[in-house]
Protein backbone atom coordinates (compact mmCIF):
# COMPACT_ATOMS: atom_id res chain seq x y z
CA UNK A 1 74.05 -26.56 -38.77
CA UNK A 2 71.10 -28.83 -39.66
CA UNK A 3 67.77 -26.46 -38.91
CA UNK A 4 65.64 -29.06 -40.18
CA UNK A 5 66.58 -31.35 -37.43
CA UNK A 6 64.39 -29.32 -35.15
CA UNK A 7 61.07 -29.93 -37.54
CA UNK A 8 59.99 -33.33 -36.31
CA UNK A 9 60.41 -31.34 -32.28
CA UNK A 10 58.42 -28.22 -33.65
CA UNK A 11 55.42 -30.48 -34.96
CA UNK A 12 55.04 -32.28 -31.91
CA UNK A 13 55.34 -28.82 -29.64
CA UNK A 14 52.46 -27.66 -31.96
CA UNK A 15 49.99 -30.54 -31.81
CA UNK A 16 50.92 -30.72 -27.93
CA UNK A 17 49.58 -27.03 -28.17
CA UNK A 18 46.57 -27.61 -30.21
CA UNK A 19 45.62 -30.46 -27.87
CA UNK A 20 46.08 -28.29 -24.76
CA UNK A 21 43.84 -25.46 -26.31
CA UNK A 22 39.90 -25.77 -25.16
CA UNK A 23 37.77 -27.56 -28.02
CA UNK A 24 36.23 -24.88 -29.92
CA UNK A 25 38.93 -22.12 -29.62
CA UNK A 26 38.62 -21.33 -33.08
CA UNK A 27 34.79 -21.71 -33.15
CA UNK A 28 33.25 -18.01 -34.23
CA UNK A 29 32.28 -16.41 -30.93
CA UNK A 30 28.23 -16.68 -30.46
CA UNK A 31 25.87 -14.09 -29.04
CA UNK A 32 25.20 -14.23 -25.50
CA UNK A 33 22.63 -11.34 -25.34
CA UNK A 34 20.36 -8.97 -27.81
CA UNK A 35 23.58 -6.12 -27.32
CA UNK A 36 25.90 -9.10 -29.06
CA UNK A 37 23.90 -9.46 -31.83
CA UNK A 38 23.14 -5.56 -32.26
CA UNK A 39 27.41 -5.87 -32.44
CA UNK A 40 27.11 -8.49 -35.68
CA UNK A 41 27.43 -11.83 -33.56
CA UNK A 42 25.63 -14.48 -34.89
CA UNK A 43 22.94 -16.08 -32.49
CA UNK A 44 22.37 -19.44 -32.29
CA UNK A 45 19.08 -20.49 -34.47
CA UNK A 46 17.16 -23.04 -33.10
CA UNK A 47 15.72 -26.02 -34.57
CA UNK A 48 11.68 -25.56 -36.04
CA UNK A 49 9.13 -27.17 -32.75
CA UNK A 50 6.98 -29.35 -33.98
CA UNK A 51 3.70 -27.20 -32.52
CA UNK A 52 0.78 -29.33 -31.54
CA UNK A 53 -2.50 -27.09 -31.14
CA UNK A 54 -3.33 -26.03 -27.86
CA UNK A 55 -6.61 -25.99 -26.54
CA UNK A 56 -7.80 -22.09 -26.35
CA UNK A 57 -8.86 -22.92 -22.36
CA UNK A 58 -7.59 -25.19 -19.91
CA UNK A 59 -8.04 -25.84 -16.33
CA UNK A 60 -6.73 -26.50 -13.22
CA UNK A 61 -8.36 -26.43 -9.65
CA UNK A 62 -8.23 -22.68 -8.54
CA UNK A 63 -6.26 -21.66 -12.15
CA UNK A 64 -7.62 -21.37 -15.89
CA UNK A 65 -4.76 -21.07 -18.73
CA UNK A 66 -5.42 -18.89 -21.96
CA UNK A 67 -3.92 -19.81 -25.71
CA UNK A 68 -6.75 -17.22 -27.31
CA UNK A 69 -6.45 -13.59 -26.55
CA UNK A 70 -10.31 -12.86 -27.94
CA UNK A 71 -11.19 -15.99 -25.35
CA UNK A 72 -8.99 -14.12 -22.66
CA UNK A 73 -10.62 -10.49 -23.56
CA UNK A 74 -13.64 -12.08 -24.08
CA UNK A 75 -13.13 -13.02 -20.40
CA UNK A 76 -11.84 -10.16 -18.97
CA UNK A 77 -12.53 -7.16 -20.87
CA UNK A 78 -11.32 -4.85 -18.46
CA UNK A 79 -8.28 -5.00 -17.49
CA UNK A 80 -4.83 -2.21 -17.89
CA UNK A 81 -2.90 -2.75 -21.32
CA UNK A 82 0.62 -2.05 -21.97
CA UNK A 83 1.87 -2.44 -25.49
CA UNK A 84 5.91 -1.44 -24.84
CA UNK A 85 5.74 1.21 -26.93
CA UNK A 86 7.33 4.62 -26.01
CA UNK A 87 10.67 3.78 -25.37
CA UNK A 88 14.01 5.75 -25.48
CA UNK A 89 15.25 4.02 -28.47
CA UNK A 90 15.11 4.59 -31.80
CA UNK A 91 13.06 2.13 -34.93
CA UNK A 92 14.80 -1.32 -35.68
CA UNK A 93 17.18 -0.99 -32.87
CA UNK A 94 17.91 -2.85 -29.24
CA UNK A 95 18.97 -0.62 -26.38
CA UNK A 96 19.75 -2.11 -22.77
CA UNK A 97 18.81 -1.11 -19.21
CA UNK A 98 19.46 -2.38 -15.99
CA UNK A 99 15.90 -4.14 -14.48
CA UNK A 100 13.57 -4.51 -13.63
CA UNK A 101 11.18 -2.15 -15.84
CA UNK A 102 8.02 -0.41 -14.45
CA UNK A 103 6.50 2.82 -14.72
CA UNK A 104 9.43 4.63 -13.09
CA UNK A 105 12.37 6.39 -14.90
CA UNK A 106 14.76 4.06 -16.33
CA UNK A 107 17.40 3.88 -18.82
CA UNK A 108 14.87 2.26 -21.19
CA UNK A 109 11.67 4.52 -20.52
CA UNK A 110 11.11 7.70 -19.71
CA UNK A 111 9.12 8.00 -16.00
CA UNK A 112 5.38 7.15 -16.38
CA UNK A 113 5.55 5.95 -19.84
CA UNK A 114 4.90 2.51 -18.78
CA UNK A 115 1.30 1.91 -16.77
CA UNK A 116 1.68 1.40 -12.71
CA UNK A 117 0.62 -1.72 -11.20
CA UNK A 118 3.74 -4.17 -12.40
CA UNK A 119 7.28 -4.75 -13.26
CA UNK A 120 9.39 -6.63 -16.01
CA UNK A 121 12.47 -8.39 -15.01
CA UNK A 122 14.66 -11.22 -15.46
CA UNK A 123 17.13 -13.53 -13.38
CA UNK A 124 20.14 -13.81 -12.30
CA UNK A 125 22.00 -11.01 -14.36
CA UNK A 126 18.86 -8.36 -14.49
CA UNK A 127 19.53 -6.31 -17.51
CA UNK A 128 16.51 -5.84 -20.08
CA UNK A 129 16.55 -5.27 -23.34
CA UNK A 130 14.40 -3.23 -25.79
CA UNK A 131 13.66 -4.36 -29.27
CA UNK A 132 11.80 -1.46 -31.19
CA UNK A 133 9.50 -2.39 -33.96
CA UNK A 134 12.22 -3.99 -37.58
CA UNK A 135 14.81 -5.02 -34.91
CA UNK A 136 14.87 -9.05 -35.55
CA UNK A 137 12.04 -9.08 -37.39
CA UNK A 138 9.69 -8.18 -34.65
CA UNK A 139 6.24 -6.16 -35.51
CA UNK A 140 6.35 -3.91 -32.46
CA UNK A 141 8.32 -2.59 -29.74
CA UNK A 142 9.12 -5.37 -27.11
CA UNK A 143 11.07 -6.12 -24.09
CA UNK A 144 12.59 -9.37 -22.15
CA UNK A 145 16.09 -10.14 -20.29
CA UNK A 146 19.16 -8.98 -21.97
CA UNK A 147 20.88 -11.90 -21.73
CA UNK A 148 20.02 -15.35 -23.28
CA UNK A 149 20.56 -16.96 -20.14
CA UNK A 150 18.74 -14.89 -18.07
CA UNK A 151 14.69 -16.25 -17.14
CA UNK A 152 11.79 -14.03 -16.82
CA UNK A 153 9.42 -12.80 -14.08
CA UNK A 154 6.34 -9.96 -14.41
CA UNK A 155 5.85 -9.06 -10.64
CA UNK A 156 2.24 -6.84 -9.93
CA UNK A 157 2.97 -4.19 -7.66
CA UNK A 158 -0.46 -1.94 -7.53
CA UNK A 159 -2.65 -1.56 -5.14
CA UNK A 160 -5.93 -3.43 -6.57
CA UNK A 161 -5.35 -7.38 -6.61
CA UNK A 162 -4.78 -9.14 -9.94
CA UNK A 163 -7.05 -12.32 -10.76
CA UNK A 164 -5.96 -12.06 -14.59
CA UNK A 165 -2.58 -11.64 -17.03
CA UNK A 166 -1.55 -12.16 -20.25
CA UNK A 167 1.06 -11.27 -22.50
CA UNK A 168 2.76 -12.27 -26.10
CA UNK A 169 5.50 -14.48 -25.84
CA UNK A 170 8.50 -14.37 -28.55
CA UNK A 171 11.52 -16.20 -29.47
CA UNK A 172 13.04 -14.48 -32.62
CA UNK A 173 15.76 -17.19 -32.76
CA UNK A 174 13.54 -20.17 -32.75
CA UNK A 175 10.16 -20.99 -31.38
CA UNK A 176 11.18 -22.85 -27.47
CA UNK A 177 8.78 -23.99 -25.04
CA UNK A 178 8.69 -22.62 -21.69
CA UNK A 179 7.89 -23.35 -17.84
CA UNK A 180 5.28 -20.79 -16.59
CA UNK A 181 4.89 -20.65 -12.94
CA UNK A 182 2.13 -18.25 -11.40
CA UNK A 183 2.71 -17.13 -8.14
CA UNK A 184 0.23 -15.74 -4.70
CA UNK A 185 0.64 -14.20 -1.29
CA UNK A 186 1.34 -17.65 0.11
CA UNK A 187 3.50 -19.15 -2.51
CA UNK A 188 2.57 -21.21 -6.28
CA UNK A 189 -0.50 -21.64 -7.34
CA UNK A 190 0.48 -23.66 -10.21
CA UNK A 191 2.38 -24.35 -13.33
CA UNK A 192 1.86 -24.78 -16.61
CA UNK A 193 4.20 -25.05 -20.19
CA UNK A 194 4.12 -22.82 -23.28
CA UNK A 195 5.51 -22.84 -26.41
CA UNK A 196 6.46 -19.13 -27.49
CA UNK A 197 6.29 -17.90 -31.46
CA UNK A 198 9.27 -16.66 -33.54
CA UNK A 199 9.03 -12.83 -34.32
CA UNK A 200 5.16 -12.53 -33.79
CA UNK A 201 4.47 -14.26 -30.70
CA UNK A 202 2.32 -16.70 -29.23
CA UNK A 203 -0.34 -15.95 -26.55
CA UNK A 204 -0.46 -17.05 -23.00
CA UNK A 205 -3.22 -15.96 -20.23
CA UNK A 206 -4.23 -16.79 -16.87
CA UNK A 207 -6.66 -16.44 -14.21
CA UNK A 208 -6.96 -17.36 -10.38
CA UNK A 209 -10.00 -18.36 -9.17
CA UNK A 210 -8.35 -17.99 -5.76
CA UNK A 211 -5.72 -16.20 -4.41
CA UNK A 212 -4.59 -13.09 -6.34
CA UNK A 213 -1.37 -13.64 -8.91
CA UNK A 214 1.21 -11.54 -7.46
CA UNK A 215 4.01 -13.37 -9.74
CA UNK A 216 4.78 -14.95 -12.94
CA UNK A 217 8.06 -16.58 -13.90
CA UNK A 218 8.97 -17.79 -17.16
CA UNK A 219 11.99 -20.42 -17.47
CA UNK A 220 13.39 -22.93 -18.93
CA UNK A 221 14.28 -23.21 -22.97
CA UNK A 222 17.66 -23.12 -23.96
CA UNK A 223 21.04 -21.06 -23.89
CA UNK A 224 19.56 -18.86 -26.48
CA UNK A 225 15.87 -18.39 -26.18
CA UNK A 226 15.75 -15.23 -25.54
CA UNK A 227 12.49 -14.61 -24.67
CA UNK A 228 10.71 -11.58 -25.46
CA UNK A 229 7.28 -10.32 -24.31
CA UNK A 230 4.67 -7.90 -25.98
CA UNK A 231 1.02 -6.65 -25.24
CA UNK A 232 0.81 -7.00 -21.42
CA UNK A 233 -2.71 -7.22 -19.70
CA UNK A 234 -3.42 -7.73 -16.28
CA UNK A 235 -6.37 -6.89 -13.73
CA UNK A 236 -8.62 -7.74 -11.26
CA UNK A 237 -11.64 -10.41 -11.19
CA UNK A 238 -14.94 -9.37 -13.67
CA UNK A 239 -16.95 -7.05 -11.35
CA UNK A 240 -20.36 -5.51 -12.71
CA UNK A 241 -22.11 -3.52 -10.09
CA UNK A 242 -25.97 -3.49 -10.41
CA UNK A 243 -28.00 -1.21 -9.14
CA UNK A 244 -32.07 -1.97 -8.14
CA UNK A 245 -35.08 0.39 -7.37
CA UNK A 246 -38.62 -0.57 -6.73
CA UNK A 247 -41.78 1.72 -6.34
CA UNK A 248 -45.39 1.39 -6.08
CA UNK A 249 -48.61 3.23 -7.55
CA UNK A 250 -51.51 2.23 -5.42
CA UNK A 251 -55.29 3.03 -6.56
CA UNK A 252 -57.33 3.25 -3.36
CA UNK A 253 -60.61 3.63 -5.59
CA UNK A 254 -60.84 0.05 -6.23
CA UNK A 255 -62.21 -2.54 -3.80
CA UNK A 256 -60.01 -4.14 -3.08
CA UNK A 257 -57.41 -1.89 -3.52
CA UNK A 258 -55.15 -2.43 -6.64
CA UNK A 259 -52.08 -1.11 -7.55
CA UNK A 260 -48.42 -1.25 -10.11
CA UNK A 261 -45.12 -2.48 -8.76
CA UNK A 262 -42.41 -0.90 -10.63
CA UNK A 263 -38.84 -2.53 -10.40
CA UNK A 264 -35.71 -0.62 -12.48
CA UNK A 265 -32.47 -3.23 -12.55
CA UNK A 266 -29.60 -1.28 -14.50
CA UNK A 267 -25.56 -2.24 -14.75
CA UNK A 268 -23.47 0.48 -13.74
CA UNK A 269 -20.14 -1.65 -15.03
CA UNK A 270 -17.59 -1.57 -15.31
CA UNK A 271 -17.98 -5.05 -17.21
CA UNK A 272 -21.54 -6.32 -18.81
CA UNK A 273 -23.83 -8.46 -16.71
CA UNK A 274 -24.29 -11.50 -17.64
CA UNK A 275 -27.27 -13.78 -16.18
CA UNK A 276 -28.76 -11.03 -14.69
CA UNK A 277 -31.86 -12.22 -11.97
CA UNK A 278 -34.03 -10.24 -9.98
CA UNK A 279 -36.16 -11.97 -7.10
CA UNK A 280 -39.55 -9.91 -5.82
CA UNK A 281 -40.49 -11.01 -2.84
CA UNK A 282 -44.27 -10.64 -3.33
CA UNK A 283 -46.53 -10.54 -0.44
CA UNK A 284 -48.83 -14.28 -0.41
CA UNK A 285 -51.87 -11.33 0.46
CA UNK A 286 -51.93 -10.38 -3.03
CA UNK A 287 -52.83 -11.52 -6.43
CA UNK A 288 -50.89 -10.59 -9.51
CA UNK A 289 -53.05 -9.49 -12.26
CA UNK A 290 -50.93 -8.59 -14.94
CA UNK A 291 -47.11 -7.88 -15.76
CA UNK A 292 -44.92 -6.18 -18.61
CA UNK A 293 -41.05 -6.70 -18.60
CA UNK A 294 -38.52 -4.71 -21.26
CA UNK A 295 -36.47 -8.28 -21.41
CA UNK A 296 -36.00 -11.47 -20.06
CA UNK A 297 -39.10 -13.38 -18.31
CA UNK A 298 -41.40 -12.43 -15.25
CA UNK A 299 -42.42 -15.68 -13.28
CA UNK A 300 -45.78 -14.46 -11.17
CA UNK A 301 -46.04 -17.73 -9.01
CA UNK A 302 -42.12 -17.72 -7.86
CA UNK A 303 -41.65 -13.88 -8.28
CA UNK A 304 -38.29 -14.54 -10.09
CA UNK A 305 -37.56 -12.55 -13.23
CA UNK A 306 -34.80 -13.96 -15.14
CA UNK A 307 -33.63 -10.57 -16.76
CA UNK A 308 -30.70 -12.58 -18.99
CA UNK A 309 -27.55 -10.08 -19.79
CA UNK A 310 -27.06 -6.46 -19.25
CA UNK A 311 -24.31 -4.34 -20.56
CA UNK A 312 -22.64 -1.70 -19.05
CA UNK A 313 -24.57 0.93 -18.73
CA UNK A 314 -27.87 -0.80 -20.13
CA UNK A 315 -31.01 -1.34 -17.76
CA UNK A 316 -34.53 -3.09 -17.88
CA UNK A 317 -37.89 -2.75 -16.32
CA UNK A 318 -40.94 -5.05 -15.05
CA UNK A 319 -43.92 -3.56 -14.21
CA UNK A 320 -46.68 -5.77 -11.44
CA UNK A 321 -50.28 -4.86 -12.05
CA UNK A 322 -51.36 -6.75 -8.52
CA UNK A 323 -54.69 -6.37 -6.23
CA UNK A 324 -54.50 -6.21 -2.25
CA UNK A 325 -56.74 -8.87 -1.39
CA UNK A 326 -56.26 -8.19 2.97
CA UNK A 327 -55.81 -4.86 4.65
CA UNK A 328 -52.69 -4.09 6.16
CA UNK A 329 -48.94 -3.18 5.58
CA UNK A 330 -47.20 -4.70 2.85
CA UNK A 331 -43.74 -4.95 2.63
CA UNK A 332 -41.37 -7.26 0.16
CA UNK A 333 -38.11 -7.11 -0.45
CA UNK A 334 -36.81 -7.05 -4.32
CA UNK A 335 -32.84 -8.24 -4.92
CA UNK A 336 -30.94 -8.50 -8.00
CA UNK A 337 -27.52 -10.78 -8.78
CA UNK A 338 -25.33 -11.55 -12.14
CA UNK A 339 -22.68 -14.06 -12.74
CA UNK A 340 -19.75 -11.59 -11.84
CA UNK A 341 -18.60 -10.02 -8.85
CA UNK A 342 -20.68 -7.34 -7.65
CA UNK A 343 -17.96 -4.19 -6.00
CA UNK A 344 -20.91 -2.78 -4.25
CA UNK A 345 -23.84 -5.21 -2.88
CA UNK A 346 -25.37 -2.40 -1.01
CA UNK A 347 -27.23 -1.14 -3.95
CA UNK A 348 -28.66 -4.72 -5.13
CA UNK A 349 -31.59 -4.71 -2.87
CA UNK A 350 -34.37 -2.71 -2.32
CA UNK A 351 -37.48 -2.95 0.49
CA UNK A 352 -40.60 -1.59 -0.02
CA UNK A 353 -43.50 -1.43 2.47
C-alpha cells in the first residue's frame, strides 16, 4: 500500500485548517488588564504623542481647565488631598479590587484610609487596580480601572459642594489623550481633552464657576491606555471670612467736639484675602482731620480704604482723627469685602452711632 498517496489530501486538509483558524491564533496572547501583566503578559506599548504645550489656564463660560498644579493650588489652596498611599499591597506590586474605591473598607484599602467626600471607579467591568510605588515604573502608589478597556469616573459624595478637582493622570504604556467630561446636579457642564504622561503623570484641574462638579469621567484612548490617577484634590469655592469692628473715642473738651474713629478689618480664613476694601460711611456733619492706616490707602473724601490683601489670620487698622462740626447723633455704617466668597457676611459690617 502506497501511504504517500494520501500526502497531496493531508496538505490540503491542513491549509483548509489553517485558513479556517481566526487570524492571529498563534499571535502571543496580550494583556488585557494590570493583573495580566503582573502574570508576565506583555502589554501593548503605544506609539510616543507628539505633545504640544498646553496653556497652564483655559476657559470656558461657567468652567476654567488647569495644566499647572502650582496655578491650580495657587487657586485653590484649600482643598482635601489624597495621595493613594496606604494601601493593602505590598512595594512594586498591583493588587485588584472590585470598585468603586472610597473611604470605606475594600479589598484594596483598609476602612478610612482613603479621605471621605469621593469615589474612584471605572466602567463597564468595575474592578480597580492598585499600583504601589516600582510597579511599572511609577513613583508612587496609584490607582485606575483594572482593565484596559474599562473608562474612568471620580464621583464626590460629601456633604460640602465641590467647585474644584484635580488629579495626575498616567499612562505607563504610552502617553494617550483623553476625553474629560465634568459633570453637575443637572447634567454636563462641559468637556474638555487631555493628554496623560507615561509613569509620572500629567496634570489636569478644574473649576465651576457655576454649578457644583458632582462628576468627572475620563474616556476615550485606546484598548490599552490604562489610565492611572495619582494626587487627588478636590473642594469647595475660595471662601475667606472677614471680620470688621469699629469704635470711637470722643473728646467733649474741644469746641467743637473732636474725636478718633477706630476700624479693625482681620481675615479669619480659611484662604487669604485678596483685594481686601473697607467702606466708612462717614457722616457729611463732620470733617476729617487726620488718618493713620497699618496698610493699604485711606481715601477721606469717598471714605473708601483700599486695604489690598490679607492672609489668613492677618489684620489691619485705620485710625479717623475727625471734628463734629453740628450737634446731634451720629451714626455710619463701616463694611468690608474681598475677592472670594465670604462663609459668613454677618460679621462684615459694623454700625456705629
Amino acid at each position: 500500500m502506497n501511504r504517500n498517496r494520501y500526502a497531496p489530501f493531508a496538505g490540503l486538509l491542513a491549509a483548509a485548517l489553517l485558513w479556517l483558524l481566526p487570524q492571529g491564533a498563534f499571535a502571543q496572547e496580550t494583556a488585557r488588564s494590570f493583573e495580566d501583566v503582573q502574570r508576565g503578559l506583555p502589554a501593548v506599548v503605544e506609539a510616543p504623542l507628539q505633545m504640544e504645550p498646553a496653556p497652564a489656564v483655559s476657559k470656558t463660560a461657567t468652567l476654567t481647565f488647569y495644566t499647572s498644579r502650582p496655578t491650580f493650588e495657587a487657586d485653590f489652596p484649600v482643598l482635601t488631598e489624597e495621595d493613594f498611599e496606604g494601601s493593602n499591597f505590598p512595594p512594586a506590586s498591583v493588587g485588584t479590587c472590585a470598585g468603586p474605591i472610597d473611604s470605606g473598607a475594600s479589598g484594596c484599602y483598609p476602612a478610612g484610609e482613603l479621605v471621605d467626600g469621593f469615589e474612584l471607579g471605572g466602567f463597564p467591568i468595575g474592578d480597580i487596580a492598585i499600583l504601589t510605588t516600582g510597579f511599572l515604573g511609577v513613583t508612587s502608589t496609584v490607582a485606575g480601572p483594572n482593565f484596559f478597556s474599562d473608562d474612568s469616573f471620580f464621583n464626590f459624595t460629601g456633604p460640602d459642594d465641590v467647585f474644584a478637582a484635580g488629579f495626575e493622570v498616567l499612562a505607563p504604556f504610552g502617553a494617550e489623550t483623553f476625553d474629560i467630561e465634568i459633570f453637575g446636579p443637572s447634567g454636563s457642564l462641559g468637556t474638555t481633552t487631555h493628554t496623560s504622561g507615561t509613569t509620572t503623570g500629567t496634570f489636569f484641574g478644574v473649576a465651576s464657576d457655576g454649578d457644583p462638579i458632582v462628576r468627572i469621567e475620563i474616556t476615550g484612548g485606546t484598548g490599552s491606555s490604562a489610565e492611572l490617577f495619582d494626587n487627588l484634590a478636590f473642594g469647595g469655592k475660595i471662601e475667606a471670612d472677614l471680620w470688621i469692628e469699629k469704635d470711637v473715642d470722643v473728646n467733649f473738651d474741644t469746641n467743637p467736639p473732636t474725636g478718633s474713629y477706630h476700624i479693625h478689618v482681620q481675615n479669619h480664613g480659611p484662604a487669604d484675602a485678596t483685594n481686601v476694601f473697607v467702606q466708612d460711611g462717614l457722616s457729611s456733619a463732620l470733617t476729617v482731620l487726620d488718618w493713620q492706616e497699618t496698610q493699604g490707602t485711606f481715601d477721606p473724601f469717598s471714605g473708601g480704604w483700599t486695604v489690598g490683601d490679607l492672609a489668613a489670620g492677618e489684620e489691619a487698622e485705620l485710625w479717623i482723627d475727625v471734628r463734629f462740626d453740628a450737634t446731634g447723633e451720629y451714626c455710619n455704617l463701616a463694611w468690608a469685602e474681598a475677592d472670594e466668597d465670604d462663609p459668613d457676611p454677618s460679621n462684615n459690617n459694623v454700625e456705629l452711632c
